[in-house]
Protein backbone atom coordinates (compact mmCIF):
# COMPACT_ATOMS: atom_id res chain seq x y z
CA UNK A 1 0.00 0.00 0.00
CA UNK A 2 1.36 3.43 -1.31
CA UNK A 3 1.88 6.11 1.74
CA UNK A 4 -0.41 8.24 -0.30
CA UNK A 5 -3.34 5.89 0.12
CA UNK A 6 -2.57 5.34 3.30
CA UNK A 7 -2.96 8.68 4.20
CA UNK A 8 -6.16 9.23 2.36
CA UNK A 9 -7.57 5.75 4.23
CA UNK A 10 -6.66 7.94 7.08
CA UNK A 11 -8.28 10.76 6.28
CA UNK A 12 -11.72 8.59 4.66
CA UNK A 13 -11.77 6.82 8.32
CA UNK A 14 -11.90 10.62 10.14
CA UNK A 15 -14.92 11.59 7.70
CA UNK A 16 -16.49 8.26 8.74
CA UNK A 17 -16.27 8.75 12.30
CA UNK A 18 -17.35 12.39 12.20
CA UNK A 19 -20.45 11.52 10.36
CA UNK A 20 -21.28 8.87 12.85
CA UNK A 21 -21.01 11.17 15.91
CA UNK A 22 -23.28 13.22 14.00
CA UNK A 23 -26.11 9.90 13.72
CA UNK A 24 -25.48 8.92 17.00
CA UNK A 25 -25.73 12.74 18.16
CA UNK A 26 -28.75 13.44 16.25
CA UNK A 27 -30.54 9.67 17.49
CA UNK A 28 -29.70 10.98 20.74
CA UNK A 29 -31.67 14.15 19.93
CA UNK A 30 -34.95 13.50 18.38
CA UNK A 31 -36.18 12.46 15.29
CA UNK A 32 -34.27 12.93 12.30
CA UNK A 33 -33.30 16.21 11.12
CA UNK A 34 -34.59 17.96 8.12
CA UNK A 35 -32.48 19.15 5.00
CA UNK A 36 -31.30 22.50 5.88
CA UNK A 37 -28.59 24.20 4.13
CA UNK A 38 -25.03 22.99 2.65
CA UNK A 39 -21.93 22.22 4.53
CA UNK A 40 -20.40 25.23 4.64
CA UNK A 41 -16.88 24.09 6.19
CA UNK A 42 -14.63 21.23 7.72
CA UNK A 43 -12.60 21.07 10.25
CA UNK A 44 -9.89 18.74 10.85
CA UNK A 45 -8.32 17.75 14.54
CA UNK A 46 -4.34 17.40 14.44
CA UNK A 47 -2.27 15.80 13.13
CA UNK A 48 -4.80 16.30 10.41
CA UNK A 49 -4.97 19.81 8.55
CA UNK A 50 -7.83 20.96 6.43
CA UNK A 51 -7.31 23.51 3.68
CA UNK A 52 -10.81 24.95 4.76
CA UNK A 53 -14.64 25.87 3.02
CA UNK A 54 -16.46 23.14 2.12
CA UNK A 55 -14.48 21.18 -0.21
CA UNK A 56 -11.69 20.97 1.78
CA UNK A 57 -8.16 19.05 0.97
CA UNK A 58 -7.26 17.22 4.00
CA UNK A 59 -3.64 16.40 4.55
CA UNK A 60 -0.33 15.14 7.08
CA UNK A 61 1.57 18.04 7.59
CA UNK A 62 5.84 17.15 7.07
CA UNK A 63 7.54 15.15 9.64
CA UNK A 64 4.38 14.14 11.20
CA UNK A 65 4.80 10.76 10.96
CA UNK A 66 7.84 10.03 13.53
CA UNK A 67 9.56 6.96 14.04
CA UNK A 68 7.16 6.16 17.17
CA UNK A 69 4.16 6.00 14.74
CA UNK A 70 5.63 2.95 12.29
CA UNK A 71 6.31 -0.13 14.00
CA UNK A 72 9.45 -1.90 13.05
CA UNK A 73 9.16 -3.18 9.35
CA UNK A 74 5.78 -1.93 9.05
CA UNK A 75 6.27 0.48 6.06
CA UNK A 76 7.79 -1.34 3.19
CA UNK A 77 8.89 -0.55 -0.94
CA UNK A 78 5.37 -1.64 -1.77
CA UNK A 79 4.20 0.94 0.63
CA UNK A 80 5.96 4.02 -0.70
CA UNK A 81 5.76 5.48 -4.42
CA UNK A 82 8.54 6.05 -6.10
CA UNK A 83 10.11 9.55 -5.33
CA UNK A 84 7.54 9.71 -1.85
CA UNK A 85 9.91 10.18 0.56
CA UNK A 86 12.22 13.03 0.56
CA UNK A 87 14.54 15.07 3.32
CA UNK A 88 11.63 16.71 4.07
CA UNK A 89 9.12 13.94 5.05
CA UNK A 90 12.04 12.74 7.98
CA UNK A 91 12.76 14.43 10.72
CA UNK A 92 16.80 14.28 11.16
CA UNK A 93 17.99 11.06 12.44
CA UNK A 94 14.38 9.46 11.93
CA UNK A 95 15.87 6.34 9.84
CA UNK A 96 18.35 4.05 11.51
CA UNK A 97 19.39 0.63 10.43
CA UNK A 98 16.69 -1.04 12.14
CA UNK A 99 14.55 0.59 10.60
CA UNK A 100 15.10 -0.65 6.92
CA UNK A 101 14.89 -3.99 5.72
CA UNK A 102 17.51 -5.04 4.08
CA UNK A 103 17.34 -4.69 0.42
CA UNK A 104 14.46 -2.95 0.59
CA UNK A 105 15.44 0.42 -0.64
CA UNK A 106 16.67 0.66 -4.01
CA UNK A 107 17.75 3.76 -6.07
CA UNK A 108 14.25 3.86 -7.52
CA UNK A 109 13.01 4.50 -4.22
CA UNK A 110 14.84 7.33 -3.01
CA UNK A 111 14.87 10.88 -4.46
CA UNK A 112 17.88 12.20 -5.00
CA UNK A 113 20.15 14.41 -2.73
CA UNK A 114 17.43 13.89 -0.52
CA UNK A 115 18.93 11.92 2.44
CA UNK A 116 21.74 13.83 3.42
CA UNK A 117 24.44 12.76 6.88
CA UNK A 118 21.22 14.08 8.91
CA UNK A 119 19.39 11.65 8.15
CA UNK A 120 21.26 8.51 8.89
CA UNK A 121 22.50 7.77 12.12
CA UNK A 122 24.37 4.30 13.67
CA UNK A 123 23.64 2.92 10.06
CA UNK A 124 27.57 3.03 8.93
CA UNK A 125 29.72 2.36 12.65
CA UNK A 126 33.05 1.07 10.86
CA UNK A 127 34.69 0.66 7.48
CA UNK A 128 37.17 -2.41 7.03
CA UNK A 129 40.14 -2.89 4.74
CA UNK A 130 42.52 -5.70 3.14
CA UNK A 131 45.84 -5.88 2.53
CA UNK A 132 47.09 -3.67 1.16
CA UNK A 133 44.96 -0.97 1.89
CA UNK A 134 45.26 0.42 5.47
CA UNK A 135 42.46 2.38 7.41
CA UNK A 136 42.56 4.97 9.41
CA UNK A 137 39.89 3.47 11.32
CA UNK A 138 36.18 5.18 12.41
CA UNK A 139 32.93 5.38 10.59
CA UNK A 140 34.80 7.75 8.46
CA UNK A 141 37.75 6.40 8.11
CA UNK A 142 40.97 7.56 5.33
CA UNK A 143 41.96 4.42 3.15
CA UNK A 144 45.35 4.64 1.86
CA UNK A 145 48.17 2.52 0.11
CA UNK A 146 52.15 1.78 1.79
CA UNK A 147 54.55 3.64 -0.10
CA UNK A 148 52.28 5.38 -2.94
CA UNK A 149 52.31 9.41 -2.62
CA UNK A 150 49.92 11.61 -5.04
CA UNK A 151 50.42 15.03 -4.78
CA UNK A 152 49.44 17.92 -6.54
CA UNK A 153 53.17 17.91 -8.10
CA UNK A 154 54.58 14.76 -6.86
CA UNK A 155 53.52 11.46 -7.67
CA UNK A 156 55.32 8.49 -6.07
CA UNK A 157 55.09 4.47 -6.07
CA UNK A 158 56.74 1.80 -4.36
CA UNK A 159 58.56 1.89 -0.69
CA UNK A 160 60.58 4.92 0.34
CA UNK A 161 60.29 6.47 -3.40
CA UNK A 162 60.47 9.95 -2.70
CA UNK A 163 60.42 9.77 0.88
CA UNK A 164 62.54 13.30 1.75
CA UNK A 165 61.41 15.16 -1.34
CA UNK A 166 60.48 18.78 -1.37
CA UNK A 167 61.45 19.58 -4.71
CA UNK A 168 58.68 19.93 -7.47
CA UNK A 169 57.34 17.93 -10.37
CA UNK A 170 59.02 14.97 -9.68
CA UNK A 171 57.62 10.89 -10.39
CA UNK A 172 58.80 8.14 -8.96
CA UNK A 173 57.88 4.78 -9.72
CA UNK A 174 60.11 1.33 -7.66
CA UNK A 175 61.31 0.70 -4.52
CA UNK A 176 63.84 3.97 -3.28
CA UNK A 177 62.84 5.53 -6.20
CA UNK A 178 64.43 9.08 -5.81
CA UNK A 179 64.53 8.25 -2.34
CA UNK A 180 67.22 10.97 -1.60
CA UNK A 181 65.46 13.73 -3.72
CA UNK A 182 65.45 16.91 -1.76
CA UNK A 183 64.80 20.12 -3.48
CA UNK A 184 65.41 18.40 -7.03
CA UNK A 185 62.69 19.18 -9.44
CA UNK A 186 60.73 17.40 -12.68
CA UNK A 187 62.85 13.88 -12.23
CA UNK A 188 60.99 10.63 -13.49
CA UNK A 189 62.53 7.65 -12.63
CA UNK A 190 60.92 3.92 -12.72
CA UNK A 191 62.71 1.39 -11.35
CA UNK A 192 64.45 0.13 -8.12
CA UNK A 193 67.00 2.02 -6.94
CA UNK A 194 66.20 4.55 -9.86
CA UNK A 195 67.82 8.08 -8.82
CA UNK A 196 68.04 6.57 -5.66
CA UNK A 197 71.02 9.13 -4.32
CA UNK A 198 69.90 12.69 -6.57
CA UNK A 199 69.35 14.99 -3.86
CA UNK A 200 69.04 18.75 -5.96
CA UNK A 201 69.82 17.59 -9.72
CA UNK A 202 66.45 18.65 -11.99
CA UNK A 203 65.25 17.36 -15.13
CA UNK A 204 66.76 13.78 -15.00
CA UNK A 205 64.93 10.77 -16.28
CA UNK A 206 66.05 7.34 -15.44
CA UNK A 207 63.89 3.74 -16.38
CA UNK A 208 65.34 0.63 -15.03
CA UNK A 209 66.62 -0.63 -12.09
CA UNK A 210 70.04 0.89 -10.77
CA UNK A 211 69.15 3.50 -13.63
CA UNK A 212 71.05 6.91 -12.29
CA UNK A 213 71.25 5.59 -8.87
CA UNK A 214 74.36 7.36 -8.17
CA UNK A 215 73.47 11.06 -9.40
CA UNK A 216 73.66 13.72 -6.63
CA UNK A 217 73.80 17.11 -8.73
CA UNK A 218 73.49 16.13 -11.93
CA UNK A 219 70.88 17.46 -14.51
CA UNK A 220 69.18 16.87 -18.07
CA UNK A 221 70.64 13.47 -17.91
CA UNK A 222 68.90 10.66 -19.71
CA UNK A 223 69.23 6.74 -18.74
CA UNK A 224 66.84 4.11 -19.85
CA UNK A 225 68.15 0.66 -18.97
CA UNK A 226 69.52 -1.57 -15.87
CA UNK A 227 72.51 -0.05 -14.15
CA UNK A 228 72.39 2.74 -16.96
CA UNK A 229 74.09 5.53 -15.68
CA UNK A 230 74.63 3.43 -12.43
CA UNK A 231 78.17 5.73 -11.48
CA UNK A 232 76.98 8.83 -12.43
CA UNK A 233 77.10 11.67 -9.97
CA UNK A 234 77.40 15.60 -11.19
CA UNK A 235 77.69 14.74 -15.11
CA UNK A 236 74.95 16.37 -17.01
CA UNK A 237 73.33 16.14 -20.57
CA UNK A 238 73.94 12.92 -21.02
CA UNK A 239 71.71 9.99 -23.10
CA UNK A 240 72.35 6.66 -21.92
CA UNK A 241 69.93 3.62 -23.57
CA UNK A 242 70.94 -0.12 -22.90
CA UNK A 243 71.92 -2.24 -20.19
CA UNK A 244 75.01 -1.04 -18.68
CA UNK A 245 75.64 1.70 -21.06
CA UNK A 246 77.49 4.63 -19.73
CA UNK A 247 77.60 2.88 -16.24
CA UNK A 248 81.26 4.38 -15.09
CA UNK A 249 80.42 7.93 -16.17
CA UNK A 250 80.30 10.20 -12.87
CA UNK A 251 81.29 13.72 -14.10
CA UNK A 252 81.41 13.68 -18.18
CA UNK A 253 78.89 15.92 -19.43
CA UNK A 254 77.01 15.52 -23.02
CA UNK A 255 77.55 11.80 -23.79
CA UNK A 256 75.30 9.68 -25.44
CA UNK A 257 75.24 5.74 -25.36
CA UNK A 258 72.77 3.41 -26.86
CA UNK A 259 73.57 -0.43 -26.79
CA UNK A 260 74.56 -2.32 -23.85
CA UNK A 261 77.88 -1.75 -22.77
CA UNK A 262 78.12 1.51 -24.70
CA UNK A 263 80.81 3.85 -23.44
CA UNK A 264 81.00 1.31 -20.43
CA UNK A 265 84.26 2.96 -19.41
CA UNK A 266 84.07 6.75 -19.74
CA UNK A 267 83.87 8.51 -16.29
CA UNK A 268 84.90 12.13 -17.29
CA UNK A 269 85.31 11.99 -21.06
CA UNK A 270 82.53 14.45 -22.79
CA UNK A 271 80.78 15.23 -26.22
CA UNK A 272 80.89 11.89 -27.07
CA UNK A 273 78.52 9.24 -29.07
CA UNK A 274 78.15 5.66 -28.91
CA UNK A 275 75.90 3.65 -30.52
CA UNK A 276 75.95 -0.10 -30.56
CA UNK A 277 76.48 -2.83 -27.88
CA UNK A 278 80.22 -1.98 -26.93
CA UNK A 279 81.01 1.07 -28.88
CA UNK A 280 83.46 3.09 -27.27
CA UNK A 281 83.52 0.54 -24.33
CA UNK A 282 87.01 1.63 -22.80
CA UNK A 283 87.11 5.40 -23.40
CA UNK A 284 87.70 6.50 -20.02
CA UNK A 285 88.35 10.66 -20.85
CA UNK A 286 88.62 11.08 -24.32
CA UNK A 287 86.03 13.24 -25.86
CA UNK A 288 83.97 13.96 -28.70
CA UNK A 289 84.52 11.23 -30.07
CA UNK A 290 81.50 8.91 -32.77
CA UNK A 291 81.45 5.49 -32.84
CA UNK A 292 78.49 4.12 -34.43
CA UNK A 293 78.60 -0.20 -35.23
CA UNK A 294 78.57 -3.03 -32.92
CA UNK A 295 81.92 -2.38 -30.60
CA UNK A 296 82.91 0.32 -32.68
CA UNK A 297 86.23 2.27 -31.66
CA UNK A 298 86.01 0.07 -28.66
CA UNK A 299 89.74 0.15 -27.23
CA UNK A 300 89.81 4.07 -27.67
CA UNK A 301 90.70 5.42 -24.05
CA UNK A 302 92.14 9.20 -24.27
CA UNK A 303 91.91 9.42 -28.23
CA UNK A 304 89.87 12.30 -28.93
CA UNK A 305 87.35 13.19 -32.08
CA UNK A 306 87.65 10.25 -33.59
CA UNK A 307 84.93 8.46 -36.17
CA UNK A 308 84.08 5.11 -36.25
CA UNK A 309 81.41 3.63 -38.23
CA UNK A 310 81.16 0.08 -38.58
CA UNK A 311 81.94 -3.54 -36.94
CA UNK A 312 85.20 -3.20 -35.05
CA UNK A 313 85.86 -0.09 -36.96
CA UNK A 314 88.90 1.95 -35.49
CA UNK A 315 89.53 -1.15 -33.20
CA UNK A 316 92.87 -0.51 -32.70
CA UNK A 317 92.76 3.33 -32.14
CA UNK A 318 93.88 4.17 -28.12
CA UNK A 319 94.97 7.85 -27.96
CA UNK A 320 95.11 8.65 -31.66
CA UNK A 321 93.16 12.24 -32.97
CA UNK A 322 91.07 12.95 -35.67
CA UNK A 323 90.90 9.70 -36.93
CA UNK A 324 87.86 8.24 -39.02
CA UNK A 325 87.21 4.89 -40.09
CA UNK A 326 84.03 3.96 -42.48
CA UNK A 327 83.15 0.52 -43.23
CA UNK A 328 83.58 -3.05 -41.46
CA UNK A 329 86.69 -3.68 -39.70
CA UNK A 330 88.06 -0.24 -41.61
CA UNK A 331 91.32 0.27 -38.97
CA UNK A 332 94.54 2.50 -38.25
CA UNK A 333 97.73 0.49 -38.29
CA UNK A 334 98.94 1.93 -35.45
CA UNK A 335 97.33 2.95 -32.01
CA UNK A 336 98.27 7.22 -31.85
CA UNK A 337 97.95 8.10 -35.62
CA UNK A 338 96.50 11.56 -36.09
CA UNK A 339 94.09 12.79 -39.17
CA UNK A 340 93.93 9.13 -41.10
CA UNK A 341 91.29 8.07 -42.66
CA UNK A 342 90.12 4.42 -44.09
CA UNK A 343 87.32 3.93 -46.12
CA UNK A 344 85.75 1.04 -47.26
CA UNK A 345 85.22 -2.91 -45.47
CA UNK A 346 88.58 -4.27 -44.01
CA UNK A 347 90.63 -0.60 -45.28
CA UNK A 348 93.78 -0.02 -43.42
CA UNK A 349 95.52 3.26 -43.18
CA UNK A 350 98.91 3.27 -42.47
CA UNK A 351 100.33 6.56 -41.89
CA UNK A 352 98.99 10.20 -40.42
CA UNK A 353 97.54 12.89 -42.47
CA UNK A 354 96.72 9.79 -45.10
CA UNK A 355 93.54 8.49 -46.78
CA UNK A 356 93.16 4.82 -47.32
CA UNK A 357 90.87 3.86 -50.11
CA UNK A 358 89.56 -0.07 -49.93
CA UNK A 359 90.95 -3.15 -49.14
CA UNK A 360 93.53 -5.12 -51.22
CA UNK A 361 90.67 -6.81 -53.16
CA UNK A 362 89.88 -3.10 -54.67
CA UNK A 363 90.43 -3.23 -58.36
CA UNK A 364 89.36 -0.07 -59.57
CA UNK A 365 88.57 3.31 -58.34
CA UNK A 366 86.45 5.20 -60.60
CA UNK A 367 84.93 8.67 -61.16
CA UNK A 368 82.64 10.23 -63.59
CA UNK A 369 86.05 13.19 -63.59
CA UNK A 370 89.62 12.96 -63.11
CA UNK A 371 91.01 13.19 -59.76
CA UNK A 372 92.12 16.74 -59.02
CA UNK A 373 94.84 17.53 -56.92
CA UNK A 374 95.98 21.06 -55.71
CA UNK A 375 98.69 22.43 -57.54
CA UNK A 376 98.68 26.16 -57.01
CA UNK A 377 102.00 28.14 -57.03
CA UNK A 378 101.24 30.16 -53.98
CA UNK A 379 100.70 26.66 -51.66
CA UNK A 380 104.62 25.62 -52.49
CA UNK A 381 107.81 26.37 -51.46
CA UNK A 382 111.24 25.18 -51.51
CA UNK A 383 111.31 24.94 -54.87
CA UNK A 384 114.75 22.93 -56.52
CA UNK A 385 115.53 22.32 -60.07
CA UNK A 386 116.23 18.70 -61.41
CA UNK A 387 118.77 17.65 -63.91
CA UNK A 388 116.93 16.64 -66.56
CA UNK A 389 119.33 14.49 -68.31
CA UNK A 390 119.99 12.16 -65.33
CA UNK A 391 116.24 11.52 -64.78
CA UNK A 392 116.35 10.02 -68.35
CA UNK A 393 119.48 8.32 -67.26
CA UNK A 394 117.81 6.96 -64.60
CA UNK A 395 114.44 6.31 -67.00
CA UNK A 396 116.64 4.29 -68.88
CA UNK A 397 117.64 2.35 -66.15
CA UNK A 398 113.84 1.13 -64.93
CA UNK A 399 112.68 -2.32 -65.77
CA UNK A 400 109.33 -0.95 -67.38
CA UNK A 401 107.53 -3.67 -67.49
CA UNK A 402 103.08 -4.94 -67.61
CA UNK A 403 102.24 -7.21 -64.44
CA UNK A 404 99.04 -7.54 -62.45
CA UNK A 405 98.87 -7.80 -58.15
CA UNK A 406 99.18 -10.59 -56.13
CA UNK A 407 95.47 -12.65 -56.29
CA UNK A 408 94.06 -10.44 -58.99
CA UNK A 409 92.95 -12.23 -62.11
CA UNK A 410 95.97 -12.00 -64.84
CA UNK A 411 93.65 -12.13 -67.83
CA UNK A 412 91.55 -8.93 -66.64
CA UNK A 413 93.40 -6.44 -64.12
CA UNK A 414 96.83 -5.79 -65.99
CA UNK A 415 98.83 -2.59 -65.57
CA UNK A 416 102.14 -1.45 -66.78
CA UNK A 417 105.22 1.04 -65.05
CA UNK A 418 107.80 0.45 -62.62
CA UNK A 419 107.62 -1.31 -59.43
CA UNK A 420 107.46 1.36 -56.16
CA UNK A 421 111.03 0.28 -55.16
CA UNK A 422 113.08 1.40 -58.00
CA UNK A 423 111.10 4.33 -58.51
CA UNK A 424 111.78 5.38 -55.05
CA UNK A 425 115.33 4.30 -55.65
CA UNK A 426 115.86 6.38 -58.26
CA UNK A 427 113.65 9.54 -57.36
CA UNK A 428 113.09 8.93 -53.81
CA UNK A 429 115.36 11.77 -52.76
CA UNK A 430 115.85 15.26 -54.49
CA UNK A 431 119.21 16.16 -51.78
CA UNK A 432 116.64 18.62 -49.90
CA UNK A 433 114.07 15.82 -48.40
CA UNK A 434 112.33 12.37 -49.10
CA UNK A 435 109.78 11.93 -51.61
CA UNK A 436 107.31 9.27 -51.54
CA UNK A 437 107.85 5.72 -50.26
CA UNK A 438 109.53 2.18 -50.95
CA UNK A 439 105.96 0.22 -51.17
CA UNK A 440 104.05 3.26 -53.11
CA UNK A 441 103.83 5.43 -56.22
CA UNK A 442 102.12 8.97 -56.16
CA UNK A 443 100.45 9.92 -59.40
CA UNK A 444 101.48 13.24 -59.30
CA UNK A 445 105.16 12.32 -58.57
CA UNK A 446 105.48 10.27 -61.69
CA UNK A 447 103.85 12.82 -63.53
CA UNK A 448 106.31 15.02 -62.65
CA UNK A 449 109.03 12.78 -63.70
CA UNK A 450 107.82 11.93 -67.05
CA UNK A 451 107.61 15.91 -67.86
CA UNK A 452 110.62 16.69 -66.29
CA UNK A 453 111.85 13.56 -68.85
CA UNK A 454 109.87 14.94 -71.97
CA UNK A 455 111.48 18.81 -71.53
CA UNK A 456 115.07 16.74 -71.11
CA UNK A 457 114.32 15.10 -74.55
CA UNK A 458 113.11 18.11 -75.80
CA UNK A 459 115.79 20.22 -75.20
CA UNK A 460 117.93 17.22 -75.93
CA UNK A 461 116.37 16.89 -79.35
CA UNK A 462 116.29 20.76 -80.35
CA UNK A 463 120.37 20.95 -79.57
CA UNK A 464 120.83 17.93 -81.51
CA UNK A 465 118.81 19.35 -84.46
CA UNK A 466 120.73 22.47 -83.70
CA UNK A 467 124.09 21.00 -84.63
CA UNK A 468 122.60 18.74 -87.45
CA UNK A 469 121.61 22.35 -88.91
CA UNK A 470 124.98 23.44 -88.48
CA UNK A 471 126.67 20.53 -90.01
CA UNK A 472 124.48 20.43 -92.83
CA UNK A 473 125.06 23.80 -93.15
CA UNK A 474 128.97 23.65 -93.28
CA UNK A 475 128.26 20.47 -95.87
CA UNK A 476 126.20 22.23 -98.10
CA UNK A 477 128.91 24.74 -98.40
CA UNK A 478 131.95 22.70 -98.87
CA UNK A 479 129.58 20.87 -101.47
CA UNK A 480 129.12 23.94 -103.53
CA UNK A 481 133.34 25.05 -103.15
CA UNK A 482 133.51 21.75 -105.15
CA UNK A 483 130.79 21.91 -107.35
CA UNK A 484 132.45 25.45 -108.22
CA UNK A 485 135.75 24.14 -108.56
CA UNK A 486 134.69 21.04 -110.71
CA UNK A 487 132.72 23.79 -113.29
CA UNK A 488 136.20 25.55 -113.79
């Protein structure tokens, strides 16, 4: 039964029993009484309330039903329309858990924001957790989780992330996390250990465990990978990505690793770039250096801006300069050479301030152009002349013969000119300083040779036609004192 009908069967029963205290009054009376003139009002007796004249509405003023008028579990869902009861038809604290049935109030049946704290009382008395949430304890208790801080800047995850930290805009994510963060500000790390010791440096970012766990001071440093960064403490600005890379660096600032192992070595070197498992693995202080291949440049130590690119390229660099090796296994012959270069898979370059071209298996180098080499008068100096006469001596003296090299096919890759040794032997020296070497030939060395030989046959030639013309000239005339003397 709805409350509404309830309270009109309330209302129906009051009209009943006022009209029969009116028969029994009037039966007391007398006969029965006449028609005489309309009802011309109502009146109600509390709690009832009459709106007046003589079609009155009758009605249960609010909160007149207390909870000493409803027997326990006397008013239930079928009982109340939808939306009936509201803050307004209880009187505060009215409905207590004995009260209600349980599961019989639904969300249907209750308007909303009408019951409000008011309303309720002894119905919630204490709120228990599980691991690994942990109450506060009360009817209104504060749930919270171990080791997991949100802030309105900070954010941190996992036991004693974070615990000392002042600083702002920092995430932590692991066990001791950034644990020693002070005042340092906008760090992310994720991972145990991660940042563990960075007390004031700002801007890091460290994934993995071990990742930057060493960094006091440091800043802008990058290091995604177990023990990444593990060593570093005040070095700044630098990238490491891989296992172990960069692991040894504590104050080198602007290096960048990527491979395991990377620049496993440096500690103060800067500037420089590794990429690939074990590139650069032993620098220890030499900077700005490239090594990009697997183990690439990877017994450098205090060499500095050197380029490797390629497996094992520059392997046996240590403390040489501006060195740069392109290409697989492409290597210095020496450990200090300064400003060589070696290009191409398995090239070796022998000597500094040289350029290696290729491997011994290189047949041909070839351009759309000549080569051009500098030549210009105002470059040179300590200019000597040359006898031309004894370079053709010494021309004449070269076994100029065709041959092919060592392992090259004989039918296809033939060549002709001197061997490197009697060249040198013979031009190797011009009395001022060495020229060229015992095992090579420069092109523009026996260029200069052969026109140093064609201006000796020149001039050679023009003297000898010089005194044919003289000869023939003194021939002709003691041919014509005969022909004169023979006409006599």
């Amino acid at each position: 039964m709805k409350i509404s009908e309830l309270i009109w069967m309330m209302v129906l029963t009051a009209s009943v029993v006022l009209s029969m205290t009116g028969v029994v009054a009037a039966q007391k009376a007398g006969p029965p009484l006449t028609a005489g003139p309309p009802v011309k009002a109502v009146t109600a007796t509390a709690p009832l309330v009459s709106s007046g004249g003589s079609t009155p509405d009758i009605s249960l003023p609010d909160g007149s039903i207390g909870t000493s008028k409803l027997a326990s579990g006397a008013v239930v869902t079928a009982d109340i329309a939808d939306g009936a009861v509201t803050g307004a038809k209880l009187a505060d604290n009215a409905v207590t858990g004995a009260k209600v049935l349980d599961g019989s109030l639904t969300g249907a049946d209750i308007q909303n924001g009408s019951i409000g704290p008011s309303k309720l009382t002894g119905v919630v008395t204490a709120v228990t957790t599980s691991a690994p949430l942990v109450s506060s304890g009360g009817s209104a208790p504060n749930l919270s989780l171990p080791g997991v801080i949100i802030g309105t800047n900070t954010t941190a995850i996992g036991n004693s992330s974070l615990a000392l930290n002042t600083g702002f805009g920092n995430t932590a994510s692991g066990a001791r996390a950034l644990a020693l963060n002070t005042t340092g500000g906008f760090n992310t790390a994720s991972g145990f250990d991660a940042l563990f010791s960075n007390t004031t440096g700002g801007n890091n970012t460290a994934s993995g465990a071990g990742a930057l766990t060493s960094n006091t001071t440091g800043s802008g440093n990058t290091a995604s990978g177990n023990g990444a960064l593990l060593s570093n403490t005040t070095g700044s600005n630098n990238t490491a990505s891989g296992t172990g890379a960069l692991p040894n660096n504590t104050t080198g600032i602007g290096n960048t690793a990527s491979g395991a192992g990377a620049l496993n070595n440096n500690t103060t070197g800067f500037g420089n770039t590794a990429s690939g498992a074990g590139a650069l693995a032993f620098n220890t202080t030499g900077g700005n250096n490239t090594a990009s291949g697997l183990n690439a440049l990877p017994f450098n130590t205090t060499g500095g801006s050197n380029t490797a690119s390629g497996l094992l390229a520059l392997r046996s660099n240590t403390t040489g300069n501006n060195n740069t090796g392109v290409g697989t296994f492409a290597d210095v012959s020496a450990p200090n050479l300064t400003n060589a270069t070696a290009i191409g898979a398995n090239a070796v370059v022998n000597a500094s301030n040289k350029i290696r071209l290729g491997d011994t298996n290189v047949t041909v180098i070839e351009g759309q152009v000549g080569f051009t080499s500098s030549s210009d008068a105002t470059k040179k100096e300590n200019f000597q002349p040359v006898d031309g006469q004894a370079v053709l001596n010494k021309i004449q003296r070269l076994s100029l013969t065709s041959w092919n090299f060592i392992g090259q096919d004989s039918k296809q890759f033939r060549h002709y000119g001197p061997t490197a040794q009697e060249f040198f032997a013979a031009f190797g020296s011009d009395g001022l300083g060495t020229i060229g070497t015992a095992t090579t030939i420069t092109t523009t060395d026996i260029d200069g040779i052969l026109m140093i030989a064609v201006q000796a046959l020149e001039k050679r030639t023009r003297e000898e036609v010089e005194n044919l013309k003289a000869e023939n000239a003194t021939l002709k005339a003691r041919l014509e004192a005969i022909e004169k003397t023979l006409t006599k």
